[in-house]
PDB file of N, CA and C in Angstrom:
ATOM      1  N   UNK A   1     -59.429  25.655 -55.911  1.00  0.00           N
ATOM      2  CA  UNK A   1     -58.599  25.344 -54.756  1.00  0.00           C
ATOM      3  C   UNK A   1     -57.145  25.289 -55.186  1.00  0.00           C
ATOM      4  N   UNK A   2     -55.933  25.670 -54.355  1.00  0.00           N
ATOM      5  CA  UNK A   2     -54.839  25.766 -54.947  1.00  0.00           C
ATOM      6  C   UNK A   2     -54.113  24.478 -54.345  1.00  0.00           C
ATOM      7  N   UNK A   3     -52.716  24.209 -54.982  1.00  0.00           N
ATOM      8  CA  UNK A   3     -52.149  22.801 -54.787  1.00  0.00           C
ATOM      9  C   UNK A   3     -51.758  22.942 -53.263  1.00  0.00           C
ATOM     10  N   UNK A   4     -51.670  23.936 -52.710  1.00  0.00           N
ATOM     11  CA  UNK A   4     -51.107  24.210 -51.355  1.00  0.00           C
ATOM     12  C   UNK A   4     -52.252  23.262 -50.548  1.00  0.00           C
ATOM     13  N   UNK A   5     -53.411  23.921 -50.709  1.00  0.00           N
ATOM     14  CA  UNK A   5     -54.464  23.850 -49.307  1.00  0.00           C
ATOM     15  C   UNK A   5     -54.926  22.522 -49.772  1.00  0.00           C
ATOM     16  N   UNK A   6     -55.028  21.712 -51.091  1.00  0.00           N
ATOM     17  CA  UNK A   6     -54.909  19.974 -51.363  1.00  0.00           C
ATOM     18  C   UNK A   6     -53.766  19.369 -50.763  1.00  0.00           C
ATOM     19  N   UNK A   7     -52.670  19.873 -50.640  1.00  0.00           N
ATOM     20  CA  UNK A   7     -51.885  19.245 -49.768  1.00  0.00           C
ATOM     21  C   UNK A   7     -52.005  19.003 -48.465  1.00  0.00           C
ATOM     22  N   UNK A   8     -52.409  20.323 -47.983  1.00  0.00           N
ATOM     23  CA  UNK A   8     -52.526  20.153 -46.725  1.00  0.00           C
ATOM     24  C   UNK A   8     -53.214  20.104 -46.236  1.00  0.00           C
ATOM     25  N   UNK A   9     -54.424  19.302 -46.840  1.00  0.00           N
ATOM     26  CA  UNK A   9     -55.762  18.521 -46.422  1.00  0.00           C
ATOM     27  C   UNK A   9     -55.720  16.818 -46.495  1.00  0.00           C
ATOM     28  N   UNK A  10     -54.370  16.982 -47.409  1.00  0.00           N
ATOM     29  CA  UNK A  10     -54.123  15.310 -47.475  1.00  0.00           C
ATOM     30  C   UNK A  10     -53.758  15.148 -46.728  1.00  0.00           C
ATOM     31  N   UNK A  11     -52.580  15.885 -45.568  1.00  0.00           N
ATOM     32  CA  UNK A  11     -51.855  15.670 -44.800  1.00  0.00           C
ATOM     33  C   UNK A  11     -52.392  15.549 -43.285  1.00  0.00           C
ATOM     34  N   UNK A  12     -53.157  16.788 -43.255  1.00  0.00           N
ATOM     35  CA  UNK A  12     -54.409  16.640 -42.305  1.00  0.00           C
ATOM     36  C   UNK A  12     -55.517  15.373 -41.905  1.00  0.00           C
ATOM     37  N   UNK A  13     -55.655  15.061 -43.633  1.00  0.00           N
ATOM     38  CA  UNK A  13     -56.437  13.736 -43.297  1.00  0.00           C
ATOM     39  C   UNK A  13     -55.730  12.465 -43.164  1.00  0.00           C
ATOM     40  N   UNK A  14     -54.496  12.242 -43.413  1.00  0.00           N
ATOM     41  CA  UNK A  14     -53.489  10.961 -43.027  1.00  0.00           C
ATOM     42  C   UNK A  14     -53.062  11.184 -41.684  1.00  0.00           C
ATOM     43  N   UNK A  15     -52.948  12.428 -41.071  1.00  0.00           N
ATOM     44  CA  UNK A  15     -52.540  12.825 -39.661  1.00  0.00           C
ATOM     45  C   UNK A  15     -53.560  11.981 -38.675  1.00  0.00           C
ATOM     46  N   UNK A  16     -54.546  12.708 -39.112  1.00  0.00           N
ATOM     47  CA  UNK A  16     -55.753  12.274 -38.364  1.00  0.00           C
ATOM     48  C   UNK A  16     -56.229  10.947 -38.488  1.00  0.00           C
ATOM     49  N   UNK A  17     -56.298  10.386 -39.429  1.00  0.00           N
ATOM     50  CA  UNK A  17     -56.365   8.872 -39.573  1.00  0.00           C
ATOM     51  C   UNK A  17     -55.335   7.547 -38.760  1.00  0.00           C
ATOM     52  N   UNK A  18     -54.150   8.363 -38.810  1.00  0.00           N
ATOM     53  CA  UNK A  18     -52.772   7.786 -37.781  1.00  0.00           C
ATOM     54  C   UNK A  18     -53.293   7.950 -36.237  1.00  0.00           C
ATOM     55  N   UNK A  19     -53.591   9.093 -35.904  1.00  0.00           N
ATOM     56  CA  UNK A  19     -54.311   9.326 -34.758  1.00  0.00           C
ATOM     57  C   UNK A  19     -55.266   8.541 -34.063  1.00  0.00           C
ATOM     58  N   UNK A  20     -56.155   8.665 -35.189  1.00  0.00           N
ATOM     59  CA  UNK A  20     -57.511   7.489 -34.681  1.00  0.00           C
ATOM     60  C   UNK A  20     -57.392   5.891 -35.155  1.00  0.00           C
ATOM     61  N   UNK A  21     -56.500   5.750 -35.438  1.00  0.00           N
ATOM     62  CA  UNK A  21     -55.862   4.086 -35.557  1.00  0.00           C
ATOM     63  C   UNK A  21     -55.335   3.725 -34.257  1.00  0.00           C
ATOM     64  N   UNK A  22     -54.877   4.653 -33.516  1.00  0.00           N
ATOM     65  CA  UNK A  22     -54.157   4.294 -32.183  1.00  0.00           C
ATOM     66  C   UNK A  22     -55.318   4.347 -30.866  1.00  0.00           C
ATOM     67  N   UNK A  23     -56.710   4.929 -31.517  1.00  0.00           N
ATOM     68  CA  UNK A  23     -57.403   4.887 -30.521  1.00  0.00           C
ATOM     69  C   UNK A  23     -57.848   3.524 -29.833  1.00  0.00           C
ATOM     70  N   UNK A  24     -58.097   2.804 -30.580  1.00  0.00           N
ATOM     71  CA  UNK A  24     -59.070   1.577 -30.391  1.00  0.00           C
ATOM     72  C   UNK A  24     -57.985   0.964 -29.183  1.00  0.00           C
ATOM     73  N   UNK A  25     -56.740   0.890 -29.391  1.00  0.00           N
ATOM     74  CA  UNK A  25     -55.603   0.209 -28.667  1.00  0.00           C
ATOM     75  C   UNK A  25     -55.400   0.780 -27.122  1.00  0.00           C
ATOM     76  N   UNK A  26     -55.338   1.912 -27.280  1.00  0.00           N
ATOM     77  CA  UNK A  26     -55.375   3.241 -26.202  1.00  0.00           C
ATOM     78  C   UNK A  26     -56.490   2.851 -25.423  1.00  0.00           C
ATOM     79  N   UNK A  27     -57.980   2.714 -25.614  1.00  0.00           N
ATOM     80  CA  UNK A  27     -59.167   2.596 -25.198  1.00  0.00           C
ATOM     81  C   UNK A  27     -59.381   1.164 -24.413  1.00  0.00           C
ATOM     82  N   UNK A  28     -58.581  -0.366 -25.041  1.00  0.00           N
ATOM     83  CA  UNK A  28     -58.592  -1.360 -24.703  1.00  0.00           C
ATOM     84  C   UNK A  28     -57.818  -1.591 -23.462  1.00  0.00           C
ATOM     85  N   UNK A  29     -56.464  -0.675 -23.613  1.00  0.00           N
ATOM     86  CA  UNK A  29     -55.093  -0.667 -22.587  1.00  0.00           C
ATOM     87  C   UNK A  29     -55.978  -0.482 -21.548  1.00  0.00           C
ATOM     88  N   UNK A  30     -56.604   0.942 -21.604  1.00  0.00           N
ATOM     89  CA  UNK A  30     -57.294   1.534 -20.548  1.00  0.00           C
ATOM     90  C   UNK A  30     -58.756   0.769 -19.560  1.00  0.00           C
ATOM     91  N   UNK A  31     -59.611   0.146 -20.885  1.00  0.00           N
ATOM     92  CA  UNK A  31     -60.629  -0.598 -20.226  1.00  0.00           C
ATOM     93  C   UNK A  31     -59.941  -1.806 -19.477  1.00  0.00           C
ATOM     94  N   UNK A  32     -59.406  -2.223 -20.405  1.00  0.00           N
ATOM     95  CA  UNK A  32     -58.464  -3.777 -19.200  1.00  0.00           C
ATOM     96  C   UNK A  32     -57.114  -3.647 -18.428  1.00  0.00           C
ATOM     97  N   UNK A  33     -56.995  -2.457 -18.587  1.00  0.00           N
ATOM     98  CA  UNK A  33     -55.611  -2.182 -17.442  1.00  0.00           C
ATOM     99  C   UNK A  33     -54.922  -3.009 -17.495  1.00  0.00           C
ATOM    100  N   UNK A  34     -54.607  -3.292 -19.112  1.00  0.00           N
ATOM    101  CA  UNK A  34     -53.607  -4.351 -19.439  1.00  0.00           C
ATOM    102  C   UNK A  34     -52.845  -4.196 -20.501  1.00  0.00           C
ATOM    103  N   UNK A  35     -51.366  -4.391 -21.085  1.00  0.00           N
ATOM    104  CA  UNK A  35     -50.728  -4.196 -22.531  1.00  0.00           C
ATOM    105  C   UNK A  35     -49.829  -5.216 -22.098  1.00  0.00           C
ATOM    106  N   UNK A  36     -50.158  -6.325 -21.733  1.00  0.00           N
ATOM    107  CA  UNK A  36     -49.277  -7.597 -21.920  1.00  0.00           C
ATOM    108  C   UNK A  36     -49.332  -8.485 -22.973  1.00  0.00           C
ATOM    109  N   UNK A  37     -49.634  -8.085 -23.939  1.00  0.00           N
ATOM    110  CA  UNK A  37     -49.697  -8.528 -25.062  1.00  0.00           C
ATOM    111  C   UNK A  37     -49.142  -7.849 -26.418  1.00  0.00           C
ATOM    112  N   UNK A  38     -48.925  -6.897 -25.902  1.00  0.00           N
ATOM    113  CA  UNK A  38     -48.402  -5.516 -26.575  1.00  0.00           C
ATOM    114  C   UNK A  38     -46.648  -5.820 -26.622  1.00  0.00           C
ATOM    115  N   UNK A  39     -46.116  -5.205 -27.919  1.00  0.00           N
ATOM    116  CA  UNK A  39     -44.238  -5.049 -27.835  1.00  0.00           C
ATOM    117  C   UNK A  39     -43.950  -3.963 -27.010  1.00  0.00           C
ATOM    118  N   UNK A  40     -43.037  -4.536 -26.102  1.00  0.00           N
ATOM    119  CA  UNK A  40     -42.697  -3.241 -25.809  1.00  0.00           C
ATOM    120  C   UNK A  40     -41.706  -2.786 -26.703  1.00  0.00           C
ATOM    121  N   UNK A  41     -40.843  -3.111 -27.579  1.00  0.00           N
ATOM    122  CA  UNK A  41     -39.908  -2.921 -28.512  1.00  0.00           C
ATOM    123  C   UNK A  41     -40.871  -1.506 -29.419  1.00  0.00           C
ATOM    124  N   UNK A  42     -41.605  -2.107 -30.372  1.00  0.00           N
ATOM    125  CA  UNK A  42     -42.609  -1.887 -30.711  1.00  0.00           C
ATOM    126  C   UNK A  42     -42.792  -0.412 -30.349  1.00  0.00           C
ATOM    127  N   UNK A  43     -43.371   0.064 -29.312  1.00  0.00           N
ATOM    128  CA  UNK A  43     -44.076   0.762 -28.683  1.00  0.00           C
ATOM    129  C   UNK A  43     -42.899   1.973 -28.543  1.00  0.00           C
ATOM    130  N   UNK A  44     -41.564   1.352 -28.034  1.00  0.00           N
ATOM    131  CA  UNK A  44     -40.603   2.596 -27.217  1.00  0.00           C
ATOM    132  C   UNK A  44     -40.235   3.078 -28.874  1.00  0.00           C
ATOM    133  N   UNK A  45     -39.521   2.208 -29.987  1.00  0.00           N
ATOM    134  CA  UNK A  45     -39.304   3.195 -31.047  1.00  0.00           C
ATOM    135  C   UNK A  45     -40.384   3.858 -31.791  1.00  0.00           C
ATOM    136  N   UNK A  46     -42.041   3.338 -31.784  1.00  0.00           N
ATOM    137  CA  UNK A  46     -43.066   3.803 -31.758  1.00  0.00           C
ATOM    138  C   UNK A  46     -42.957   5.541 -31.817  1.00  0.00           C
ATOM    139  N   UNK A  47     -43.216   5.181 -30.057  1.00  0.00           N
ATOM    140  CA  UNK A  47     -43.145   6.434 -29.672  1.00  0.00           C
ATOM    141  C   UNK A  47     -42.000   7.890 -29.722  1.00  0.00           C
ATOM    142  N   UNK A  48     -40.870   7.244 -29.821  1.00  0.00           N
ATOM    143  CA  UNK A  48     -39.376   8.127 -30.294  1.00  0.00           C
ATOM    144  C   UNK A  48     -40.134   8.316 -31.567  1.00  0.00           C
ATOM    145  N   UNK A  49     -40.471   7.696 -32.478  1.00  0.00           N
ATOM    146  CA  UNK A  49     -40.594   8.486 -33.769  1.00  0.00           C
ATOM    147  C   UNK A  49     -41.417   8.836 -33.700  1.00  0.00           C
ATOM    148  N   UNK A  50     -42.866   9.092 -33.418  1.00  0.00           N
ATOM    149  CA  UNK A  50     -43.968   9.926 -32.929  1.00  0.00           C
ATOM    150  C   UNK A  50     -43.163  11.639 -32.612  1.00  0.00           C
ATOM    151  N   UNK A  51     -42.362  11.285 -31.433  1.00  0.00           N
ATOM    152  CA  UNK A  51     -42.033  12.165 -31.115  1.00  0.00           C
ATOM    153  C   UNK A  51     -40.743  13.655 -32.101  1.00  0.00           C
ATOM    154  N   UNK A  52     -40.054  12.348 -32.675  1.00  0.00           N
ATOM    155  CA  UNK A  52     -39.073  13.646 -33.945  1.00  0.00           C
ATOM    156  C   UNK A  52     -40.177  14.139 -35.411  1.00  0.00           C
ATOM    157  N   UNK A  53     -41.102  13.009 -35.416  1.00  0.00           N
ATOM    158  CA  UNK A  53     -42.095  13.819 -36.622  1.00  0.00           C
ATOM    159  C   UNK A  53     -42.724  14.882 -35.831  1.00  0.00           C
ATOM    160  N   UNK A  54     -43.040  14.805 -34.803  1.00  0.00           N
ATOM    161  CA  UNK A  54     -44.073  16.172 -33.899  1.00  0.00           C
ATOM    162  C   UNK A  54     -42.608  17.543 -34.035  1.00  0.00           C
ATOM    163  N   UNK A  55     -41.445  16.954 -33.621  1.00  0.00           N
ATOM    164  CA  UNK A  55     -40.375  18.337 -33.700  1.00  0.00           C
ATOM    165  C   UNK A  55     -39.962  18.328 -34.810  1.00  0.00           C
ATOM    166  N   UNK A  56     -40.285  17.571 -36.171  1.00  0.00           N
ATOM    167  CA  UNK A  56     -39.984  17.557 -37.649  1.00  0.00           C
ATOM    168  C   UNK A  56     -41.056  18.815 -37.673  1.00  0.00           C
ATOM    169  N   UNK A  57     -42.328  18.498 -37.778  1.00  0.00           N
ATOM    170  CA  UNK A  57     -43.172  19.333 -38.023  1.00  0.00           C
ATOM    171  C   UNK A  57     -42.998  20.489 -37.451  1.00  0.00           C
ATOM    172  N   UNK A  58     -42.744  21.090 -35.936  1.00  0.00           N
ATOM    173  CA  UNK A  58     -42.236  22.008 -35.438  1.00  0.00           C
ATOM    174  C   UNK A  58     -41.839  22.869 -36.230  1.00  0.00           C
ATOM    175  N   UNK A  59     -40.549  22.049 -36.833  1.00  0.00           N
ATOM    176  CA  UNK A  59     -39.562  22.906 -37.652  1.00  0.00           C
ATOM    177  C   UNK A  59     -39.840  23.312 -38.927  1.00  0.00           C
ATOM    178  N   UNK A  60     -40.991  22.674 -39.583  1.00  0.00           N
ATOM    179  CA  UNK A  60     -41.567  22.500 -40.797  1.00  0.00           C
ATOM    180  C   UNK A  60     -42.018  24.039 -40.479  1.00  0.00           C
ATOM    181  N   UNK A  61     -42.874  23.964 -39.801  1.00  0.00           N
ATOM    182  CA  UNK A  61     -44.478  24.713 -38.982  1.00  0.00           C
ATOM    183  C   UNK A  61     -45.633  24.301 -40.292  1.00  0.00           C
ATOM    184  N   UNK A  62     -44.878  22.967 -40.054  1.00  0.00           N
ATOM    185  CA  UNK A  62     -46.623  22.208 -41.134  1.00  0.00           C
ATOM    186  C   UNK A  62     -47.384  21.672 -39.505  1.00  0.00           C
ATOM    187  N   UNK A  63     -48.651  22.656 -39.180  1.00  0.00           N
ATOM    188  CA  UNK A  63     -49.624  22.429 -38.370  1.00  0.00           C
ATOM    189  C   UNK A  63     -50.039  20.922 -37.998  1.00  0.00           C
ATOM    190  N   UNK A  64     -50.511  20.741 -39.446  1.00  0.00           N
ATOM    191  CA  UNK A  64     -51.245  19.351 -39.064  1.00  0.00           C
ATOM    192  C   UNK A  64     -50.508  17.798 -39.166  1.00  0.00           C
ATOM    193  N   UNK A  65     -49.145  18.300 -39.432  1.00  0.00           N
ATOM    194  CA  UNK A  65     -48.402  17.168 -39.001  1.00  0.00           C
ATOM    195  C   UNK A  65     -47.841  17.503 -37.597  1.00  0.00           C
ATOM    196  N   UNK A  66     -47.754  18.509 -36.774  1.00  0.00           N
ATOM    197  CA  UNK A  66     -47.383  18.793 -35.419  1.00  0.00           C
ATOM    198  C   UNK A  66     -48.615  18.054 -34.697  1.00  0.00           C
ATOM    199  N   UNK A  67     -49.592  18.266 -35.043  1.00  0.00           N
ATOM    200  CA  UNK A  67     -50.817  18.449 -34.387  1.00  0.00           C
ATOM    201  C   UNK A  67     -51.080  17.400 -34.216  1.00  0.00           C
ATOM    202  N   UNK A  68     -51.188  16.204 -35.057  1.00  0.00           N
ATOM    203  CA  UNK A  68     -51.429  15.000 -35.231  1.00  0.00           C
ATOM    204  C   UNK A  68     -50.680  14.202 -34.666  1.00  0.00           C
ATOM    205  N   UNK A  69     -49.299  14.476 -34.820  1.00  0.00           N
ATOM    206  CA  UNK A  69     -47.952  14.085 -34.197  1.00  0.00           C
ATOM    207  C   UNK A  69     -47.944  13.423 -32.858  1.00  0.00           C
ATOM    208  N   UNK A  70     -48.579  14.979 -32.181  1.00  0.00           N
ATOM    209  CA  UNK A  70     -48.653  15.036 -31.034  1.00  0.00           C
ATOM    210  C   UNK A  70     -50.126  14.739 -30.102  1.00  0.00           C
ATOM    211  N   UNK A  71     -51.037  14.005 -30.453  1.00  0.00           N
ATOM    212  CA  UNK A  71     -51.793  13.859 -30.588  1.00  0.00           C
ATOM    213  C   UNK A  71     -51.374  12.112 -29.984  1.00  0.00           C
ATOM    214  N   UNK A  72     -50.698  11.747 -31.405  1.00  0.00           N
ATOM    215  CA  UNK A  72     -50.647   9.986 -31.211  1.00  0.00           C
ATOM    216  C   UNK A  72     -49.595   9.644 -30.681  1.00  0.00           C
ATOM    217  N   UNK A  73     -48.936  10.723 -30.342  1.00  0.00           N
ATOM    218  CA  UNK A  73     -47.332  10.966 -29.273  1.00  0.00           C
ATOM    219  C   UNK A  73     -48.186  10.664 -28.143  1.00  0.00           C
ATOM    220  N   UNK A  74     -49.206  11.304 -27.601  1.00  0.00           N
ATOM    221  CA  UNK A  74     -49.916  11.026 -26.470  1.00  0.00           C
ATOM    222  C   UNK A  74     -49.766   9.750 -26.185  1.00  0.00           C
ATOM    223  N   UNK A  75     -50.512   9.364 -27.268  1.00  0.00           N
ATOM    224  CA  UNK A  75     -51.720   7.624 -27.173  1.00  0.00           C
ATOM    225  C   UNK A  75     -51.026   6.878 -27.108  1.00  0.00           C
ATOM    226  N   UNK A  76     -49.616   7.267 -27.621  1.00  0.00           N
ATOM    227  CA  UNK A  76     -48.583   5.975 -27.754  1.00  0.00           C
ATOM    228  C   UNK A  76     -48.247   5.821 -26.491  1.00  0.00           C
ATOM    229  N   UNK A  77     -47.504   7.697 -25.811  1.00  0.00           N
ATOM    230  CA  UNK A  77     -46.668   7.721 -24.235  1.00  0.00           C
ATOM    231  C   UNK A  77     -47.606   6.840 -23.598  1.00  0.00           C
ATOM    232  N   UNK A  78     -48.943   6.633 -23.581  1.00  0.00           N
ATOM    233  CA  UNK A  78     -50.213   6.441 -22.582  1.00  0.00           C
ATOM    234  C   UNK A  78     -49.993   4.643 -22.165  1.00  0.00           C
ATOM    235  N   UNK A  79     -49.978   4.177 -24.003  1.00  0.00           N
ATOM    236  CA  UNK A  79     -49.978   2.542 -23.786  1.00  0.00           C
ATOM    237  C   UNK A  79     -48.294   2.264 -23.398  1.00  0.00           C
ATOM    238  N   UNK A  80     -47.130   2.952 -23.643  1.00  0.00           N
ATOM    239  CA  UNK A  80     -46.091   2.905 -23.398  1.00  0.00           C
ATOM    240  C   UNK A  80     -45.795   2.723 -21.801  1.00  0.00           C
ATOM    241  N   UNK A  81     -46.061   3.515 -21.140  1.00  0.00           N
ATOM    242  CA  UNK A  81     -46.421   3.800 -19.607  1.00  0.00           C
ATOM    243  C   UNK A  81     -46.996   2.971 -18.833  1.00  0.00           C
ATOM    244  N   UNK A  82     -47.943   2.632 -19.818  1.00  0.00           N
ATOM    245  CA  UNK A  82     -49.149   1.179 -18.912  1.00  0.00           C
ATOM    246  C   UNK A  82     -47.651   0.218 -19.170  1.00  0.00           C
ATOM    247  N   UNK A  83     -47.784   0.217 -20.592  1.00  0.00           N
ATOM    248  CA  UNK A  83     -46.274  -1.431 -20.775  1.00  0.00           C
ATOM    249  C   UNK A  83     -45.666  -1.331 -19.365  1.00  0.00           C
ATOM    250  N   UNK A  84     -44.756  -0.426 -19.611  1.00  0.00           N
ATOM    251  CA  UNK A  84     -43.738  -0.488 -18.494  1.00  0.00           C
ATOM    252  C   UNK A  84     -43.965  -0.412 -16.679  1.00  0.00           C
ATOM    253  N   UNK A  85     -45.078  -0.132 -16.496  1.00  0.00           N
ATOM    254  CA  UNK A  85     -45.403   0.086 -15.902  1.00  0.00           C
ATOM    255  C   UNK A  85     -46.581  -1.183 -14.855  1.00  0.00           C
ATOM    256  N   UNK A  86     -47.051  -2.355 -16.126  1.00  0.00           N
ATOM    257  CA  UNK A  86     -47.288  -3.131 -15.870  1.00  0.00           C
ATOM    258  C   UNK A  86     -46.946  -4.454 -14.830  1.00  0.00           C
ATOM    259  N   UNK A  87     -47.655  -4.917 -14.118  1.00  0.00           N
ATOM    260  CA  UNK A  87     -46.626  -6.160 -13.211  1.00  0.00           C
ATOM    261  C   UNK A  87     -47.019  -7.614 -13.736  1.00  0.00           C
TER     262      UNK A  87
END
């Protein structure tokens, strides 16, 4: 295997691991239609940096940091939205 495709299986698998760390939170927001307990501080620079690593990667065209990026760019916009959106 060459040092390239070990890299970018590490990267793939920390992508994806960032990803599915945000699920459990995403899944709770959603079952209790609630993030009042949640930062919103937290959450808005959260999500801004979610979002320049997804157009970091862009520019990279490293895949699985776009991919992943954008992925937990979702999960974040999702609980972000409920926050603000909350009464």
């Amino acid at each position: 295997m060459s040092e390239t495709f070990l890299i970018e299986c590490l990267g793939t698998l920390a992508g994806l691991l960032s990803t599915l760390s945000f699920l459990p939170q995403a899944i709770k927001v959603w079952r209790t239609q609630s993030s009042r307990d949640l930062s919103l501080g937290m959450y808005v620079l959260y999500t801004f940096a979610l979002l320049f690593w997804g157009i970091y990667g862009w520019l990279i065209q490293s895949w699985p940091l776009l991919i992943t990026e954008v992925l937990t760019f979702l999960l974040s916009l999702y609980i972000l939205i409920m926050k603000l959106t909350e009464k």
